[in-house]
PDB file of N, CA and C in Angstrom:
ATOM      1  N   UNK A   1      33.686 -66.225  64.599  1.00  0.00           N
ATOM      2  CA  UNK A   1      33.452 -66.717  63.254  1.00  0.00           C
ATOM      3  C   UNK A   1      32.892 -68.140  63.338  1.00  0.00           C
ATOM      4  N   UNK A   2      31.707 -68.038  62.525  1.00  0.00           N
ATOM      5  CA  UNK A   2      31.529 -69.408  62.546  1.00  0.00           C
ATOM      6  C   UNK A   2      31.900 -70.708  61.924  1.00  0.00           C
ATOM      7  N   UNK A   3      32.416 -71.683  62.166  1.00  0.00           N
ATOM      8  CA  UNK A   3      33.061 -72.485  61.471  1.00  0.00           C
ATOM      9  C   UNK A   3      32.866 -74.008  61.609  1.00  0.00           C
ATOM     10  N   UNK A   4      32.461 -74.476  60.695  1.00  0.00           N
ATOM     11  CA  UNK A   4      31.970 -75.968  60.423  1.00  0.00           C
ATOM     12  C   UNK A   4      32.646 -76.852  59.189  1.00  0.00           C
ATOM     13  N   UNK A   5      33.057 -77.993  59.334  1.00  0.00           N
ATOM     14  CA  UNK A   5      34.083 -78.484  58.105  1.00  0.00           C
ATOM     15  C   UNK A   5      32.757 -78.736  57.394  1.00  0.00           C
ATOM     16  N   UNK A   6      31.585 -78.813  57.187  1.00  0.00           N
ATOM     17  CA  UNK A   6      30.411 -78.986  56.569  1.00  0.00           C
ATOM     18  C   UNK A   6      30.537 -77.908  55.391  1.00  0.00           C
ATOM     19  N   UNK A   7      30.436 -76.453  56.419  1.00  0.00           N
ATOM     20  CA  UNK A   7      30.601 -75.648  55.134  1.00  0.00           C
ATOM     21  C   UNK A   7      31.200 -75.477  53.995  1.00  0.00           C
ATOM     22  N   UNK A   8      30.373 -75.171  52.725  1.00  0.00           N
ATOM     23  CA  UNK A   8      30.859 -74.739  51.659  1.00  0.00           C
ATOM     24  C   UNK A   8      30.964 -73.484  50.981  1.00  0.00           C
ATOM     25  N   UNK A   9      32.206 -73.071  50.980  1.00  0.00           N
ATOM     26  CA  UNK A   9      32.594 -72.048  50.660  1.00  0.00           C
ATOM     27  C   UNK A   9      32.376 -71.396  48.658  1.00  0.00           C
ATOM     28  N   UNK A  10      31.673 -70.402  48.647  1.00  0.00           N
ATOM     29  CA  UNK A  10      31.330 -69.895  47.850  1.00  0.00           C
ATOM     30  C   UNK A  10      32.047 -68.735  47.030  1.00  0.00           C
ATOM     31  N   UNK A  11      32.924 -68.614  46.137  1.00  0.00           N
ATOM     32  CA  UNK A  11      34.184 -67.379  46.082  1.00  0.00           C
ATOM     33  C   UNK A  11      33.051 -66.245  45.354  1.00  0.00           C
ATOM     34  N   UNK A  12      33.705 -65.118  45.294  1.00  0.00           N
ATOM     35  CA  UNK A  12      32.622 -63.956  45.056  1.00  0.00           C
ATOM     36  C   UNK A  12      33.821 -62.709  45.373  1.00  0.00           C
ATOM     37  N   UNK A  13      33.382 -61.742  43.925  1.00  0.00           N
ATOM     38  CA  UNK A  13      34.273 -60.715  44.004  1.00  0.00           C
ATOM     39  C   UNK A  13      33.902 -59.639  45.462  1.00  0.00           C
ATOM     40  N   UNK A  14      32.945 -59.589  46.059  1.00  0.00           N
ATOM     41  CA  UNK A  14      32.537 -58.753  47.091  1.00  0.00           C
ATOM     42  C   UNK A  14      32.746 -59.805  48.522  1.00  0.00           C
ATOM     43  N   UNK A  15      33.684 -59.644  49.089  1.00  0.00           N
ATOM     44  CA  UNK A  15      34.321 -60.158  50.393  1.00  0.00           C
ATOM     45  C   UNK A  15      34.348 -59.201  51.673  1.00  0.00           C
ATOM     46  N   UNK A  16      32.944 -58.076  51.770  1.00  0.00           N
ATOM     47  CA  UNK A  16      33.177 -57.319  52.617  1.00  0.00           C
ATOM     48  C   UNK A  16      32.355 -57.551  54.066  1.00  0.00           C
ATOM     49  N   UNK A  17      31.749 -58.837  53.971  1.00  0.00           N
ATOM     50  CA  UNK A  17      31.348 -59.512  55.062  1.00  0.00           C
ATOM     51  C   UNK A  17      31.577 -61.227  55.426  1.00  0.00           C
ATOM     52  N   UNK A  18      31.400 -61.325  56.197  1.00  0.00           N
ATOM     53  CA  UNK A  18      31.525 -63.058  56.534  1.00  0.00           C
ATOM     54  C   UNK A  18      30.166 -63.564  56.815  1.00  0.00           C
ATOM     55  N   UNK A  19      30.174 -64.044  55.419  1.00  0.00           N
ATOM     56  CA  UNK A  19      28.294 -64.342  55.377  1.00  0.00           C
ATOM     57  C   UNK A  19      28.306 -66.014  55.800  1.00  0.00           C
ATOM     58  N   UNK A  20      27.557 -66.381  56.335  1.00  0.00           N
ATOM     59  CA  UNK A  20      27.297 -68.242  56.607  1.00  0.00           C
ATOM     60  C   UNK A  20      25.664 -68.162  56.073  1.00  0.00           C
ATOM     61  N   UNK A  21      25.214 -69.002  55.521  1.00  0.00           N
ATOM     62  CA  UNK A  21      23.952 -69.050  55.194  1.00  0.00           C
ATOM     63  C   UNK A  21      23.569 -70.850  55.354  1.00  0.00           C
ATOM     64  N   UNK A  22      22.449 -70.708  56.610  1.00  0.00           N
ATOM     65  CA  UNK A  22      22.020 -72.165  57.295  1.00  0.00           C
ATOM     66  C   UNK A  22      20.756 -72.167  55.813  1.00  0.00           C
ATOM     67  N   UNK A  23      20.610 -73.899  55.598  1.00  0.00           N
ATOM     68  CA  UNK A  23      19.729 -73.521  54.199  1.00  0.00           C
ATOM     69  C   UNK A  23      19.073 -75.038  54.284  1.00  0.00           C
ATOM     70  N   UNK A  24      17.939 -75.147  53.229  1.00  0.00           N
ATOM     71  CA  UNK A  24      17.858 -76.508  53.263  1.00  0.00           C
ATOM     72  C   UNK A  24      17.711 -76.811  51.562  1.00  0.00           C
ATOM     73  N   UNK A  25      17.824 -78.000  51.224  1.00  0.00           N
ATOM     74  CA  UNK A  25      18.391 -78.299  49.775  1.00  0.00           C
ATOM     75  C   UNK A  25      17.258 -78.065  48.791  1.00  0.00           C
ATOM     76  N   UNK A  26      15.798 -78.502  49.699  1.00  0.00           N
ATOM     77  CA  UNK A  26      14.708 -78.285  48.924  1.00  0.00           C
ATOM     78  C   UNK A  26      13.841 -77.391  48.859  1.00  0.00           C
ATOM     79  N   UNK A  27      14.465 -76.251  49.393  1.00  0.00           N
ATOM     80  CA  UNK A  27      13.919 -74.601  49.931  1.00  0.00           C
ATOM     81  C   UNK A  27      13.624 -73.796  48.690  1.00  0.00           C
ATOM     82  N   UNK A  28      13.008 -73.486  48.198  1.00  0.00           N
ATOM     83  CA  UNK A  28      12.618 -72.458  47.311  1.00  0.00           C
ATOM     84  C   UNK A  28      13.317 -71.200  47.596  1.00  0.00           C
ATOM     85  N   UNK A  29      12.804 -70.491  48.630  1.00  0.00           N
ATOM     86  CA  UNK A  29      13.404 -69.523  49.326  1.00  0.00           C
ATOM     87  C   UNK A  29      14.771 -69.417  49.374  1.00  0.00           C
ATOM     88  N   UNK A  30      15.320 -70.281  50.078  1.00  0.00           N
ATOM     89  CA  UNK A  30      17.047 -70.882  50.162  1.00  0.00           C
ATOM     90  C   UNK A  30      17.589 -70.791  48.869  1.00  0.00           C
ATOM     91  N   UNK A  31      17.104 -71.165  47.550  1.00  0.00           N
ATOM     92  CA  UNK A  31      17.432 -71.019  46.453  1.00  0.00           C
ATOM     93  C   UNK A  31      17.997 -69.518  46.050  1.00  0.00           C
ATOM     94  N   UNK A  32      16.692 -68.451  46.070  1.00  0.00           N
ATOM     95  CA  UNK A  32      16.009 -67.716  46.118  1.00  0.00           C
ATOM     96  C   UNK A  32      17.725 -66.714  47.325  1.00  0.00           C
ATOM     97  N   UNK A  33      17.831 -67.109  48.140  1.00  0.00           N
ATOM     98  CA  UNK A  33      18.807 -66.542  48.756  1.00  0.00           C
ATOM     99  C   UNK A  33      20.039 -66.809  48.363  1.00  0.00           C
ATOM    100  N   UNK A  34      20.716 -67.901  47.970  1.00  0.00           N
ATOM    101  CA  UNK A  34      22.016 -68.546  47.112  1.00  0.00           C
ATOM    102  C   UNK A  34      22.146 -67.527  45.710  1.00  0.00           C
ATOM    103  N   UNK A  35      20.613 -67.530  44.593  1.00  0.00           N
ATOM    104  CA  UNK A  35      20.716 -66.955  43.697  1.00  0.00           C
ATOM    105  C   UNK A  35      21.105 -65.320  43.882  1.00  0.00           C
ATOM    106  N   UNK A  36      20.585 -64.731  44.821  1.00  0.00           N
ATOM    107  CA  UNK A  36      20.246 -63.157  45.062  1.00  0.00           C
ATOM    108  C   UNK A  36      22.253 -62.815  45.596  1.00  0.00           C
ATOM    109  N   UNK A  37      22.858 -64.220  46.505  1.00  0.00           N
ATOM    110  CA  UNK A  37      24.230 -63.873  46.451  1.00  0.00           C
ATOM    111  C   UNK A  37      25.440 -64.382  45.804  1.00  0.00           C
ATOM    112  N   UNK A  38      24.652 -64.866  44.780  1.00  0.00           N
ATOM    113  CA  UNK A  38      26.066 -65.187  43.504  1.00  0.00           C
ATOM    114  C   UNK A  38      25.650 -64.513  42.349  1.00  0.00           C
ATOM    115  N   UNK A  39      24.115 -63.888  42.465  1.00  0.00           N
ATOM    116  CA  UNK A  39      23.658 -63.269  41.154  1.00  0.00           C
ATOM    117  C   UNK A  39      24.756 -61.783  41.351  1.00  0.00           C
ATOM    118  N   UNK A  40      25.166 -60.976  42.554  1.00  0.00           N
ATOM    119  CA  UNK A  40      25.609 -60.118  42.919  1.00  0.00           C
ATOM    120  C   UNK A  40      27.110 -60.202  43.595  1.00  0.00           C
ATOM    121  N   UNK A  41      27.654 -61.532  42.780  1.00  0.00           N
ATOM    122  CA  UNK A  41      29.256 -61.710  43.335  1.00  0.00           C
ATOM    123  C   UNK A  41      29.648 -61.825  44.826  1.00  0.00           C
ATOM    124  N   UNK A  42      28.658 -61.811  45.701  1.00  0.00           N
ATOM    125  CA  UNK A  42      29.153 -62.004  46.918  1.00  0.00           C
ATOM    126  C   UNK A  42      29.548 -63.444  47.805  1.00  0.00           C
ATOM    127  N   UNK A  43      30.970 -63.282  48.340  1.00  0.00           N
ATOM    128  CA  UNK A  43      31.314 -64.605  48.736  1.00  0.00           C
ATOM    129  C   UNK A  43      30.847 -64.988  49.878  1.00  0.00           C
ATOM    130  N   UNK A  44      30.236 -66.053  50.259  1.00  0.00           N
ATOM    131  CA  UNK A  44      29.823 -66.937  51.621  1.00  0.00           C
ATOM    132  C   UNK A  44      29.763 -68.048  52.256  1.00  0.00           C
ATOM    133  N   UNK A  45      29.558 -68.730  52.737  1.00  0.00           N
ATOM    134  CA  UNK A  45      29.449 -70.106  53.351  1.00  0.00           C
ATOM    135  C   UNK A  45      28.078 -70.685  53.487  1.00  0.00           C
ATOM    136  N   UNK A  46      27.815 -71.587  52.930  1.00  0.00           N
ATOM    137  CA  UNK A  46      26.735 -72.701  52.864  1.00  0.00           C
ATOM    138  C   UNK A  46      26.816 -73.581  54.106  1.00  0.00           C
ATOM    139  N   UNK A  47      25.555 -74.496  53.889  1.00  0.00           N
ATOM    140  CA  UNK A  47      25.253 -75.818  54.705  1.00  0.00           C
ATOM    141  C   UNK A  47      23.776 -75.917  54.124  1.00  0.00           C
ATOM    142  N   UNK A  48      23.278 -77.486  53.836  1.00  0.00           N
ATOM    143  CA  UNK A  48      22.535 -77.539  53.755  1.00  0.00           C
ATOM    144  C   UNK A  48      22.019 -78.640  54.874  1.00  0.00           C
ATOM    145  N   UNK A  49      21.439 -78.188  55.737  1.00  0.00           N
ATOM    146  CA  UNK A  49      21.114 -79.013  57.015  1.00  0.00           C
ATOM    147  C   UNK A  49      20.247 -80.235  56.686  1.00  0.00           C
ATOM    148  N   UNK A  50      19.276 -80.427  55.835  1.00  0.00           N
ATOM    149  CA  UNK A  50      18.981 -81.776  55.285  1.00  0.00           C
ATOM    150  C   UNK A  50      19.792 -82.836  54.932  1.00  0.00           C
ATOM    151  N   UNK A  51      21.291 -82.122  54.706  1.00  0.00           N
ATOM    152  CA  UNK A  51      21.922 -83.214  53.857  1.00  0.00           C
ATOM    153  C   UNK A  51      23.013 -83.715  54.856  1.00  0.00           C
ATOM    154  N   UNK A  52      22.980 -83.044  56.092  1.00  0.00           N
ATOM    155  CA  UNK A  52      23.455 -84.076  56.963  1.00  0.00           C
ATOM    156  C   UNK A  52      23.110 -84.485  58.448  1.00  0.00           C
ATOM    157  N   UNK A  53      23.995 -85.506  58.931  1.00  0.00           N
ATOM    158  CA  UNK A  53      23.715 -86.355  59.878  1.00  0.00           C
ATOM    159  C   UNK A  53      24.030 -86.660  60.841  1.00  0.00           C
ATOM    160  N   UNK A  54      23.765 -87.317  61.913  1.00  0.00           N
ATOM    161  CA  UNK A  54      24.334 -87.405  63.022  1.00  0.00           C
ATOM    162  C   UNK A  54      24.569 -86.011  63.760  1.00  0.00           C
ATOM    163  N   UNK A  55      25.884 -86.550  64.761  1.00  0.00           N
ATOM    164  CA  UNK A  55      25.904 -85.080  65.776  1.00  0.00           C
ATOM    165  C   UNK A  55      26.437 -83.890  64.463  1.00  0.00           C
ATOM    166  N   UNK A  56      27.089 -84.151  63.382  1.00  0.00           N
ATOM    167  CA  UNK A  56      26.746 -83.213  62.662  1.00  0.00           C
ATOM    168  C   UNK A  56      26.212 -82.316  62.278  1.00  0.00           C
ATOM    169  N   UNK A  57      25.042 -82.957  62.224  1.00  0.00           N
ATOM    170  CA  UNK A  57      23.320 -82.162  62.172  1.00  0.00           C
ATOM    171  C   UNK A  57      23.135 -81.634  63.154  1.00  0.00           C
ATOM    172  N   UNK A  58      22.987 -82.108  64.341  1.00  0.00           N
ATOM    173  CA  UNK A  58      22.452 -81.461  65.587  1.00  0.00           C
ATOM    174  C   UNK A  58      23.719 -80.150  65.910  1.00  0.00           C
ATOM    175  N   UNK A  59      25.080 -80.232  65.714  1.00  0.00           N
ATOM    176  CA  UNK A  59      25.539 -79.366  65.990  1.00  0.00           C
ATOM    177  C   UNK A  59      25.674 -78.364  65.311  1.00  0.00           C
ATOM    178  N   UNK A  60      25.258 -78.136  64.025  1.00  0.00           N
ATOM    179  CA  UNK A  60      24.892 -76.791  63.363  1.00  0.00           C
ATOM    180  C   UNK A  60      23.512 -76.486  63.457  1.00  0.00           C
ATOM    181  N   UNK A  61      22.297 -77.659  63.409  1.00  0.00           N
ATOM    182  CA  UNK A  61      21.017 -76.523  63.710  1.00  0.00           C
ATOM    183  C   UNK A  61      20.894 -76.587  65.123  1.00  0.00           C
ATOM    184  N   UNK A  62      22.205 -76.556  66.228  1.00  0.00           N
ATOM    185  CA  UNK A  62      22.266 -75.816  67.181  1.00  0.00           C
ATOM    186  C   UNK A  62      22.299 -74.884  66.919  1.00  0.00           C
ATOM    187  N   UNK A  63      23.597 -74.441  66.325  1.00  0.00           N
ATOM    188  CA  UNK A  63      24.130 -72.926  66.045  1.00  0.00           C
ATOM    189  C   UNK A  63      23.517 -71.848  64.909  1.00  0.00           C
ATOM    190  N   UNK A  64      22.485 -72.967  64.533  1.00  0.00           N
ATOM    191  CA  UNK A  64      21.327 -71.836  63.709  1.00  0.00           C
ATOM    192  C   UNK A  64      20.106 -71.853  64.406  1.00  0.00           C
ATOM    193  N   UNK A  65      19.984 -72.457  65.643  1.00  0.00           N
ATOM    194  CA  UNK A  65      19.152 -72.119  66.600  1.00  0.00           C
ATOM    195  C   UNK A  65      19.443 -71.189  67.732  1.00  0.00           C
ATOM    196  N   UNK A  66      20.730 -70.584  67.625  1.00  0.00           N
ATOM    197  CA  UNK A  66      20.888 -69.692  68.364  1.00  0.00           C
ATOM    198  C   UNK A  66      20.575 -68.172  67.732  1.00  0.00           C
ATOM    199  N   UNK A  67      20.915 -68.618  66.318  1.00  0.00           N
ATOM    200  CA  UNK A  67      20.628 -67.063  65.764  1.00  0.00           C
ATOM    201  C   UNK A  67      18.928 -67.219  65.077  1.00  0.00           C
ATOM    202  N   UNK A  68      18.555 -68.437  65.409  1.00  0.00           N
ATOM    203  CA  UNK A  68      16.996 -68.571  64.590  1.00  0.00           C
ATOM    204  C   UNK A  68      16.359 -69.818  65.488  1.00  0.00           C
ATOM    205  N   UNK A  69      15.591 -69.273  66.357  1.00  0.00           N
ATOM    206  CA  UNK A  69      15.303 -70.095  67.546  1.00  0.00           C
ATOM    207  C   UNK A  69      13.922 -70.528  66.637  1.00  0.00           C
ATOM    208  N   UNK A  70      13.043 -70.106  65.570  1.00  0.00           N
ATOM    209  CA  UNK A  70      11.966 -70.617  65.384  1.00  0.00           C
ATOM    210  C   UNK A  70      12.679 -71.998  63.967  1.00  0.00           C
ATOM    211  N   UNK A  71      13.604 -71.935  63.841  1.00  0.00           N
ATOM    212  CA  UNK A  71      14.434 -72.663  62.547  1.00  0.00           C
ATOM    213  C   UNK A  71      13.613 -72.861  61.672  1.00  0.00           C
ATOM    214  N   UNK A  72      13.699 -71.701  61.123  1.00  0.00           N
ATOM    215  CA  UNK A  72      12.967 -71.682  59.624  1.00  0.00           C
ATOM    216  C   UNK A  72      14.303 -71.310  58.731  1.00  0.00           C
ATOM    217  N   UNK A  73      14.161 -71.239  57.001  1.00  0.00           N
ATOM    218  CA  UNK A  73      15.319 -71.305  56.869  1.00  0.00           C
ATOM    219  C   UNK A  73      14.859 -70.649  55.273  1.00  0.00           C
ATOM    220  N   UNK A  74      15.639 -70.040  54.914  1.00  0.00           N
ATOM    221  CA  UNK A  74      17.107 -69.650  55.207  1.00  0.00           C
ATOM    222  C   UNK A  74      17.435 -68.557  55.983  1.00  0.00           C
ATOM    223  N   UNK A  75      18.524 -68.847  57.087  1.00  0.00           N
ATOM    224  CA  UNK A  75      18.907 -67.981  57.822  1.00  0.00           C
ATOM    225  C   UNK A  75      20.366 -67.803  57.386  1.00  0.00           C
ATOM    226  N   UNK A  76      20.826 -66.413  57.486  1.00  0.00           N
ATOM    227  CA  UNK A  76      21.845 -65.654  57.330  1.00  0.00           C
ATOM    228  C   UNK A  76      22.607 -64.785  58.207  1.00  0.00           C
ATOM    229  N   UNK A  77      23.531 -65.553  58.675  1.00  0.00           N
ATOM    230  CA  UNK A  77      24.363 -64.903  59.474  1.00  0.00           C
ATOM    231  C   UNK A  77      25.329 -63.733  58.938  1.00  0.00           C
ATOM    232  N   UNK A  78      25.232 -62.717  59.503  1.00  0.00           N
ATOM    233  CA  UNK A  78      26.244 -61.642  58.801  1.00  0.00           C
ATOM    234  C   UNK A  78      27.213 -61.219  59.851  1.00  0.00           C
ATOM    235  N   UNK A  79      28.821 -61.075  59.626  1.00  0.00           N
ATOM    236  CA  UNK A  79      29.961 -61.058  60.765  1.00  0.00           C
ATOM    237  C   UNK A  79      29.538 -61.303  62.155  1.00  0.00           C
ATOM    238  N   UNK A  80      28.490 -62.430  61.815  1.00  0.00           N
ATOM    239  CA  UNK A  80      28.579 -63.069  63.771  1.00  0.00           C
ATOM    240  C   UNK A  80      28.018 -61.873  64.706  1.00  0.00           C
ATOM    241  N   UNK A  81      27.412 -61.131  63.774  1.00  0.00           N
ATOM    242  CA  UNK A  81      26.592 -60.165  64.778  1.00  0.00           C
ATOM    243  C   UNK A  81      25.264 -59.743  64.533  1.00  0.00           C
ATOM    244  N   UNK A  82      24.756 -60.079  62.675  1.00  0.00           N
ATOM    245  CA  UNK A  82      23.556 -59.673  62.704  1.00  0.00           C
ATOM    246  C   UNK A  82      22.929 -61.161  61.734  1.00  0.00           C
ATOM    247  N   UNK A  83      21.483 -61.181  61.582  1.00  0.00           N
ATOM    248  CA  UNK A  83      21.007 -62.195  61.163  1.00  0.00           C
ATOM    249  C   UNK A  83      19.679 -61.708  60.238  1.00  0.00           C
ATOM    250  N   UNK A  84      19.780 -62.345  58.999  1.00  0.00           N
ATOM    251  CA  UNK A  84      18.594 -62.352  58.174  1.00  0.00           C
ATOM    252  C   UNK A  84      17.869 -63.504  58.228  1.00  0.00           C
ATOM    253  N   UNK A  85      16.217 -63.494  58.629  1.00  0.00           N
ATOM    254  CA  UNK A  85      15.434 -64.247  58.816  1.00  0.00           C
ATOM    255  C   UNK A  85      14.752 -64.751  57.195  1.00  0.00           C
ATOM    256  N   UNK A  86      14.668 -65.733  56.870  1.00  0.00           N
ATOM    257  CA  UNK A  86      13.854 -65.969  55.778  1.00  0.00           C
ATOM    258  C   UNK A  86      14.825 -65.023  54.028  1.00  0.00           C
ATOM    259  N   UNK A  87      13.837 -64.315  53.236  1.00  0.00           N
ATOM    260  CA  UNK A  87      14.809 -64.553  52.244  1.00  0.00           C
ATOM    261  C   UNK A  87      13.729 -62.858  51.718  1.00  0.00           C
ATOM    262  N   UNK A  88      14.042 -61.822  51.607  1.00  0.00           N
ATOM    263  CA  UNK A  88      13.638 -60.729  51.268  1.00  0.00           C
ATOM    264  C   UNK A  88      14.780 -60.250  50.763  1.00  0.00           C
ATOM    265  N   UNK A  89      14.388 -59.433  49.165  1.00  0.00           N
ATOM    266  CA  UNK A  89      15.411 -58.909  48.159  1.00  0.00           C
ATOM    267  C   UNK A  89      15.479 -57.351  48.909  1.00  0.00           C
ATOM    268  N   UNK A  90      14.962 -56.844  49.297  1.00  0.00           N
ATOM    269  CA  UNK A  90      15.472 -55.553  50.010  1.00  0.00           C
ATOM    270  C   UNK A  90      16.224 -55.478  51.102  1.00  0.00           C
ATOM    271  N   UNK A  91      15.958 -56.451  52.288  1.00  0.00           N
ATOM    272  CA  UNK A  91      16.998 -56.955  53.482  1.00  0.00           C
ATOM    273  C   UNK A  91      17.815 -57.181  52.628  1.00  0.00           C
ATOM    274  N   UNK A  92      18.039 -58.266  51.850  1.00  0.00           N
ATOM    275  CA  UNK A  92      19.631 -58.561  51.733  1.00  0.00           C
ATOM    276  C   UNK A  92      20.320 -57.375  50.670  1.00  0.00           C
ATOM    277  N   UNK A  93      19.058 -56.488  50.052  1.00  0.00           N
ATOM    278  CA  UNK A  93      20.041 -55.211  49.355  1.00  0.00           C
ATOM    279  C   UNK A  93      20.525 -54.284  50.411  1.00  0.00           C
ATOM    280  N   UNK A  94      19.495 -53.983  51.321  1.00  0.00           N
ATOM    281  CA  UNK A  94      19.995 -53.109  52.299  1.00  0.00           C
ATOM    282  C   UNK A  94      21.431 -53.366  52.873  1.00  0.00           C
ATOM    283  N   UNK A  95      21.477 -54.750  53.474  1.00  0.00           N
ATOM    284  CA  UNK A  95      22.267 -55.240  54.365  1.00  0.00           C
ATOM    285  C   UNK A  95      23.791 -55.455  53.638  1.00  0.00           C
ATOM    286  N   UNK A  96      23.815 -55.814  52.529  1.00  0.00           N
ATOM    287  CA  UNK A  96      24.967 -56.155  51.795  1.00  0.00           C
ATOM    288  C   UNK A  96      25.422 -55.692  50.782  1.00  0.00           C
ATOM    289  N   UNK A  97      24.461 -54.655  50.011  1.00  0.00           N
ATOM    290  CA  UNK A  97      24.507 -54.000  48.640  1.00  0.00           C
ATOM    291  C   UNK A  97      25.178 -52.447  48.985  1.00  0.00           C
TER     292      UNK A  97
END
């Protein structure tokens, strides 16, 4: 599980995955992915990697460089085993709906 005191936790009646979503504050897309999982009640974990600093920073877009080596964003981690690249309404229906 991934876990960062950075993250912000998002409550949501659908708790049937452990979503982390790496994001950046001024992302369209990222928006675009936040909206698509609170428009549909699902709970997850944030970060917005712009908004922080130091080894902070470097140690989470480590760990979103492991699941997104080109770090584009928004990336979506799903139970620490699968990953959504970028922000498509059918991936994340497929994957979570």
């Amino acid at each position: 599980m991934i876990e960062f005191a950075c993250l912000e936790d998002v409550p949501g009646a659908k708790e049937d995955h452990d979503l982390v979503l790496f994001a950046l504050s001024t992302c369209g897309w990222c928006r675009k992915a936040r909206n698509f999982l609170e428009g549909n009640e699902i709970a997850y974990r944030y970060v917005y990697l712009d908004q922080l600093e130091g080894d902070e920073q470097r140690a989470v877009l480590t760990e979103a460089s492991n699941w997104n080596p080109k770090r584009t964003f928004p990336t979506l981690i799903i139970d620490d085993k699968d990953v959504i690249v970028g922000f498509d309404d059918s991936s994340y229906t497929e994957k979570l709906l």
